[in-house]
Protein backbone atom coordinates (compact mmCIF):
# COMPACT_ATOMS: atom_id res chain seq x y z
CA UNK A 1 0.00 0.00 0.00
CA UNK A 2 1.28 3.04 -0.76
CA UNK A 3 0.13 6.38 0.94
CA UNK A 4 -0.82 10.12 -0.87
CA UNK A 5 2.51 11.27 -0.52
CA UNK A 6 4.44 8.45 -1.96
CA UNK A 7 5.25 6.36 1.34
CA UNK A 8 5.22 2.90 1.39
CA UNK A 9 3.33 1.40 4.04
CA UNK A 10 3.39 -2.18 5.08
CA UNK A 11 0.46 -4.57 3.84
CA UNK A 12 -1.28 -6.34 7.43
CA UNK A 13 -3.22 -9.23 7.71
CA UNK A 14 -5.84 -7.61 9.86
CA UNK A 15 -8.82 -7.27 8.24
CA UNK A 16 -10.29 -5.06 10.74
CA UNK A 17 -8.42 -3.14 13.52
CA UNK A 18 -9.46 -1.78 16.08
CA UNK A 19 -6.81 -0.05 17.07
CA UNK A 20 -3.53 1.40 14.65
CA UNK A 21 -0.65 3.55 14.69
CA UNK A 22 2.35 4.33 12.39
CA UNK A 23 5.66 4.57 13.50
CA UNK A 24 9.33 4.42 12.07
CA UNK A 25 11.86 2.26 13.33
CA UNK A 26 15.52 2.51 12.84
CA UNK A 27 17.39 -0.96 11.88
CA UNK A 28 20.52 -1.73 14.03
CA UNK A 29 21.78 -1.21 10.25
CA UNK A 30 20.20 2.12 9.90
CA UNK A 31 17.81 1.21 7.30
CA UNK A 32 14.47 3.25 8.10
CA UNK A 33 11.33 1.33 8.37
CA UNK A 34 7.64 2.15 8.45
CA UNK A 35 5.87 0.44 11.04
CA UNK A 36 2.13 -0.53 11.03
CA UNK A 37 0.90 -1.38 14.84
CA UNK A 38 -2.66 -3.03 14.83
CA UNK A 39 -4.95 -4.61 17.30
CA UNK A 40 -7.93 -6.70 15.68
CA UNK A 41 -11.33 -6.55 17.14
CA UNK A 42 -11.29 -9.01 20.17
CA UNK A 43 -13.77 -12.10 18.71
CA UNK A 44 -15.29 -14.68 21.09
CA UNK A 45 -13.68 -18.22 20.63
CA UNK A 46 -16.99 -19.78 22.43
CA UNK A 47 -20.54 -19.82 23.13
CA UNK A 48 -20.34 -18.68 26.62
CA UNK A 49 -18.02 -15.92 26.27
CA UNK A 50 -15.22 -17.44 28.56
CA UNK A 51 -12.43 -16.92 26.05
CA UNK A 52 -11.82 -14.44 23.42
CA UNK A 53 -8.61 -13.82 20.78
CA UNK A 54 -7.48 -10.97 19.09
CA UNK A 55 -4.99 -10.73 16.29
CA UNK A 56 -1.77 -8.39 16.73
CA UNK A 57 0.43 -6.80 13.68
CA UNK A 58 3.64 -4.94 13.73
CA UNK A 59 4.11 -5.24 9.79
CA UNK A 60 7.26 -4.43 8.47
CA UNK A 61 9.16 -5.46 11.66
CA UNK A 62 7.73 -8.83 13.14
CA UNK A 63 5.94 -10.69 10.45
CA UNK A 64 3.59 -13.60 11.74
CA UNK A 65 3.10 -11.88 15.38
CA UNK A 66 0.60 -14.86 17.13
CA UNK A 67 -3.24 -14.34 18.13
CA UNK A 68 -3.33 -13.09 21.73
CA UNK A 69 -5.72 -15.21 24.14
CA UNK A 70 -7.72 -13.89 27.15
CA UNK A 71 -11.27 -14.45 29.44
CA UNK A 72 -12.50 -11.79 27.97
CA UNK A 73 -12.05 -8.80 25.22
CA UNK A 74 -10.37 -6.23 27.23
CA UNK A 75 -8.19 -8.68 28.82
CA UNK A 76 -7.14 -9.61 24.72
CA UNK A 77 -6.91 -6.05 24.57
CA UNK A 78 -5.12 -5.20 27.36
CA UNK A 79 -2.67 -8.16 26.65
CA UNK A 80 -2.17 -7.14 23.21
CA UNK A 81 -0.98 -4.40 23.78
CA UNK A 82 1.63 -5.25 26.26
CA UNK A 83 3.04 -7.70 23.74
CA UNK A 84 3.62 -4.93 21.16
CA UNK A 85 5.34 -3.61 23.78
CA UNK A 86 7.45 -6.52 24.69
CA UNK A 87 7.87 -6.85 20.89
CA UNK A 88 9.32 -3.02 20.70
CA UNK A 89 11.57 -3.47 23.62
CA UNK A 90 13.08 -6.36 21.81
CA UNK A 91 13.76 -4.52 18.99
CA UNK A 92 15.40 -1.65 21.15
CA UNK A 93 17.62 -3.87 23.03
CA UNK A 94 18.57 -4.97 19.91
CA UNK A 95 20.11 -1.33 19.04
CA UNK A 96 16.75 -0.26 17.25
CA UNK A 97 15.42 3.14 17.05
CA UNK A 98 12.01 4.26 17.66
CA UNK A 99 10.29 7.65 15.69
CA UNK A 100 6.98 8.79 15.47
CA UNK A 101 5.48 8.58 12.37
CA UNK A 102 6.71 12.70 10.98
CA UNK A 103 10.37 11.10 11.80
CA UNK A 104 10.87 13.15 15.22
CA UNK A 105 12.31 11.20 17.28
CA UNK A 106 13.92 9.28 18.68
CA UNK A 107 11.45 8.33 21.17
CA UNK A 108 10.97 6.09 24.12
CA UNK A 109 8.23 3.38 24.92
CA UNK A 110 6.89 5.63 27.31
CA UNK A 111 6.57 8.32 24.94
CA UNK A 112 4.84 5.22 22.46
CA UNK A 113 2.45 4.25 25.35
CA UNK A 114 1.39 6.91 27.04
């Protein structure tokens, strides 16, 4: 997919997000990448609501990111979201670089999750 102004942006397998942001991360070889952070829409896996999934995407970084399980949705939410985060710090640790989407930066996770 490419955007108005000529950017390419990582394709995702989410069909329907719920929740999405853009960043750009720096490679430990300095190659710049665009970033595509998704949460799908938390689905029930059962009839009686006791345990839900939600897909998670950070395209152009960590293909194939797994299906996050919880008792309910905001618990797939809430642990979604901390794996992103798990997934970023990773990446950091790893000498990558973190920029919001307008390429200020560098940033923090805190700056990213808050």
């Amino acid at each position: 997919m490419t955007t108005t102004d000529g950017t390419q942006v990582p394709e995702s397998k989410i069909e329907k997000a719920i929740a999405e942001r853009f960043i750009i991360c720096r490679m430990k070889t300095g190659e710049m990448r665009i970033v595509r952070l998704q949460i799908g829409i938390p689905l029930p896996l059962n009839e009686d609501g006791t345990s839900w999934e939600c897909e998670v995407a950070l395209a152009g970084l960590y293909p194939g990111m797994p299906k996050v399980p919880g008792v309910d949705s905001l618990q797939c939410m809430n642990l979604a979201i901390g794996l992103i985060r798990q997934a970023l710090e990773k990446f950091m640790e790893n000498e990558g670089q973190i920029f919001w989407r307008d390429g200020s930066g560098p940033i923090s996770l805190t700056d990213l999750f808050s």
